[in-house]
C-alpha atoms as a PDB file:
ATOM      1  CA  UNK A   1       9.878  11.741 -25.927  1.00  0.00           C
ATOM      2  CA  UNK A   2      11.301  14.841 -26.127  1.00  0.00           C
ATOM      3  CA  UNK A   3       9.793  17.885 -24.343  1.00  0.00           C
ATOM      4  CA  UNK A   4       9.907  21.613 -25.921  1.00  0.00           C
ATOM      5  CA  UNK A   5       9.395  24.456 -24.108  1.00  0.00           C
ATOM      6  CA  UNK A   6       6.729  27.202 -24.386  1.00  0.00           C
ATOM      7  CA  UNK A   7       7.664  30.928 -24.148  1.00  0.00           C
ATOM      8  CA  UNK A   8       7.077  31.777 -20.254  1.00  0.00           C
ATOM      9  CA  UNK A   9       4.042  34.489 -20.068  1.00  0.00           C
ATOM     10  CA  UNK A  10       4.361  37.041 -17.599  1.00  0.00           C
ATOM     11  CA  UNK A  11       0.926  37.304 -16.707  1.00  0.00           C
ATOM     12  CA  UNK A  12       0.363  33.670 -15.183  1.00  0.00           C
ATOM     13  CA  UNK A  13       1.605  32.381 -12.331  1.00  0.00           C
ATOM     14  CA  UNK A  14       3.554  29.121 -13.103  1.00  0.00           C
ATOM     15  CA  UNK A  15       2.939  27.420 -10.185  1.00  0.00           C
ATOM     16  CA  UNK A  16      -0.912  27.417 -11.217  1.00  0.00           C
ATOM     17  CA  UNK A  17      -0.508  27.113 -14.968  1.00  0.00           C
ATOM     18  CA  UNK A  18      -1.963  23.705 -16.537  1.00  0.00           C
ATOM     19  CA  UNK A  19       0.341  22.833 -19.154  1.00  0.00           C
ATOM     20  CA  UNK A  20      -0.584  22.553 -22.715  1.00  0.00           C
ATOM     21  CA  UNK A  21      -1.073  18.807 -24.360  1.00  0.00           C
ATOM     22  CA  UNK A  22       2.893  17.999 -25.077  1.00  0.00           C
ATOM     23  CA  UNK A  23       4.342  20.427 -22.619  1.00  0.00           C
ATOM     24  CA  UNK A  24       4.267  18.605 -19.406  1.00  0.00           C
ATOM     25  CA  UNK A  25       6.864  19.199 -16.982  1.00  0.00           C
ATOM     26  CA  UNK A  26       7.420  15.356 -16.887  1.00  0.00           C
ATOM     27  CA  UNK A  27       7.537  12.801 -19.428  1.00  0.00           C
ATOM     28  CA  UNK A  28       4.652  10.155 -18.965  1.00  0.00           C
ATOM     29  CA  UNK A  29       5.053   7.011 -16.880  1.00  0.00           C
ATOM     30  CA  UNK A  30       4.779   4.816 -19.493  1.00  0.00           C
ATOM     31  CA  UNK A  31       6.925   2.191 -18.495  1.00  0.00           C
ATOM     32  CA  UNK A  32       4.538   2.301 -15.171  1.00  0.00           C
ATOM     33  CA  UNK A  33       1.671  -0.561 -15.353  1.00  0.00           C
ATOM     34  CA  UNK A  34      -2.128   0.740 -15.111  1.00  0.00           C
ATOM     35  CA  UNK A  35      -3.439  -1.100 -12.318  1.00  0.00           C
ATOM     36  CA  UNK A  36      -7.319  -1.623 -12.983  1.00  0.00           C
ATOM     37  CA  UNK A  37      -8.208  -2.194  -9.480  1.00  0.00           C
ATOM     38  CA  UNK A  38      -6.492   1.164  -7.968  1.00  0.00           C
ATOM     39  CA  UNK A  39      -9.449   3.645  -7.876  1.00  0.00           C
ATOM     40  CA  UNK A  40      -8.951   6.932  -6.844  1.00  0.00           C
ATOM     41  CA  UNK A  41     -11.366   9.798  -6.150  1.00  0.00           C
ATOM     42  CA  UNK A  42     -10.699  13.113  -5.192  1.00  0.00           C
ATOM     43  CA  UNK A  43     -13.108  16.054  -3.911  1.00  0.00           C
ATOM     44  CA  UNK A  44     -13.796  18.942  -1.765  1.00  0.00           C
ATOM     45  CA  UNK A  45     -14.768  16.850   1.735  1.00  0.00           C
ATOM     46  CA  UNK A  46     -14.908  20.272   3.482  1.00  0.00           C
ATOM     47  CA  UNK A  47     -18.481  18.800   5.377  1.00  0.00           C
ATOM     48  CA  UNK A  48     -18.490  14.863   5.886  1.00  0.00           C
ATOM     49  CA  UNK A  49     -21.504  13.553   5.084  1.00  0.00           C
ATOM     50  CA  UNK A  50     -23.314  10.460   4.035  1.00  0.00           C
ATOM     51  CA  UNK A  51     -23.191  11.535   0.322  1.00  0.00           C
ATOM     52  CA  UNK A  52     -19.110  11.930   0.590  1.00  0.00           C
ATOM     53  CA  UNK A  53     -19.492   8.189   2.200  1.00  0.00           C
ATOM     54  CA  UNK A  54     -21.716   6.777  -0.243  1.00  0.00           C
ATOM     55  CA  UNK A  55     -19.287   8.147  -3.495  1.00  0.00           C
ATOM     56  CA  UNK A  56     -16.373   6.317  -1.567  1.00  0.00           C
ATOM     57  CA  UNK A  57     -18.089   3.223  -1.027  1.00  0.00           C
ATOM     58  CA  UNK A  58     -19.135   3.034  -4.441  1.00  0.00           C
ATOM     59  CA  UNK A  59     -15.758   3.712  -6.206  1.00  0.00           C
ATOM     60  CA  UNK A  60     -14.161   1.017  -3.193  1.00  0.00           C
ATOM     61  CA  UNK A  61     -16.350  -1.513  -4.805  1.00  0.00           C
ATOM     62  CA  UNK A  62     -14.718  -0.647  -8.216  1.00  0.00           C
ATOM     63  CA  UNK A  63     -11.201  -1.969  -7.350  1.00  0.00           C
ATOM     64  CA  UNK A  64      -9.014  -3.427  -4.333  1.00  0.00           C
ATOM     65  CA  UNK A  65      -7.607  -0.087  -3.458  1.00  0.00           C
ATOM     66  CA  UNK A  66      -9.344   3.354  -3.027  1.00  0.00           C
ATOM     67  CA  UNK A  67      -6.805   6.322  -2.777  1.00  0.00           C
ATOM     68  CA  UNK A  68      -8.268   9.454  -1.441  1.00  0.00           C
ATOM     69  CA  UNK A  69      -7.561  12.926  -2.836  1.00  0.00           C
ATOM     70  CA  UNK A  70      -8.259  15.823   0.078  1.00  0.00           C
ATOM     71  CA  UNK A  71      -8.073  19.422  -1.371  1.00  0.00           C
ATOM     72  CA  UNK A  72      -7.081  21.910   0.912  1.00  0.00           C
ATOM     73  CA  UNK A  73      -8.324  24.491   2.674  1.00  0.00           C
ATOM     74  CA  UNK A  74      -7.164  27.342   0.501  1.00  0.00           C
ATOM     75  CA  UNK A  75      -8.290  25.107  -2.601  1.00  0.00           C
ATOM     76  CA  UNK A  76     -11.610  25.023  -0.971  1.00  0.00           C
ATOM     77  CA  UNK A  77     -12.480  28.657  -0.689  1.00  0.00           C
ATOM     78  CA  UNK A  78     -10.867  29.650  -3.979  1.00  0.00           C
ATOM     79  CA  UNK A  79     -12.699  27.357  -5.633  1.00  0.00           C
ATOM     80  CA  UNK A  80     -16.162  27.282  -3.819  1.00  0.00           C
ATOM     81  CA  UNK A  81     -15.764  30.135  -1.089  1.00  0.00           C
ATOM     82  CA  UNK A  82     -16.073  29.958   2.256  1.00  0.00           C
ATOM     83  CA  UNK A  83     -16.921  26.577   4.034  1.00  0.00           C
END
């Protein structure tokens, strides 16, 4: 697969930019297996609580493996303000 590129715009920063469909930085992983029973959730677990808990424990009993995503702290307050 063969990747073109877009015309760089000067008023977004690329760093934050979510590629168009067919203009991803990398070629897919396509000669990388999907694993079924790799779950992964991600979210903003700025305050612990039992509802954070209970969404883990239900995706761990999706699979064999749960992987984690933590946003960070800048993430966090963009995205929902202040914690």
């Amino acid at each position: 697969m063969q990747l073109t590129e877009e015309p760089a715009s000067t008023d977004v920063d690329p760093s934050t930019a979510v590629p168009t469909p067919g203009h991803w930085p990398v070629d897919p992983q396509e000669d990388v297996p999907i694993d079924p029973n790799r779950i992964w959730i991600d979210g903003c677990f700025d305050f612990a609580h039992h509802g954070h808990a209970g969404a883990m424990l239900q995706a761990r009993r999706l699979g064999t493996a749960l992987y984690v995503g933590v946003h960070s702290d800048e993430e966090i307050e963009h995205n929902k303000g202040p914690t």
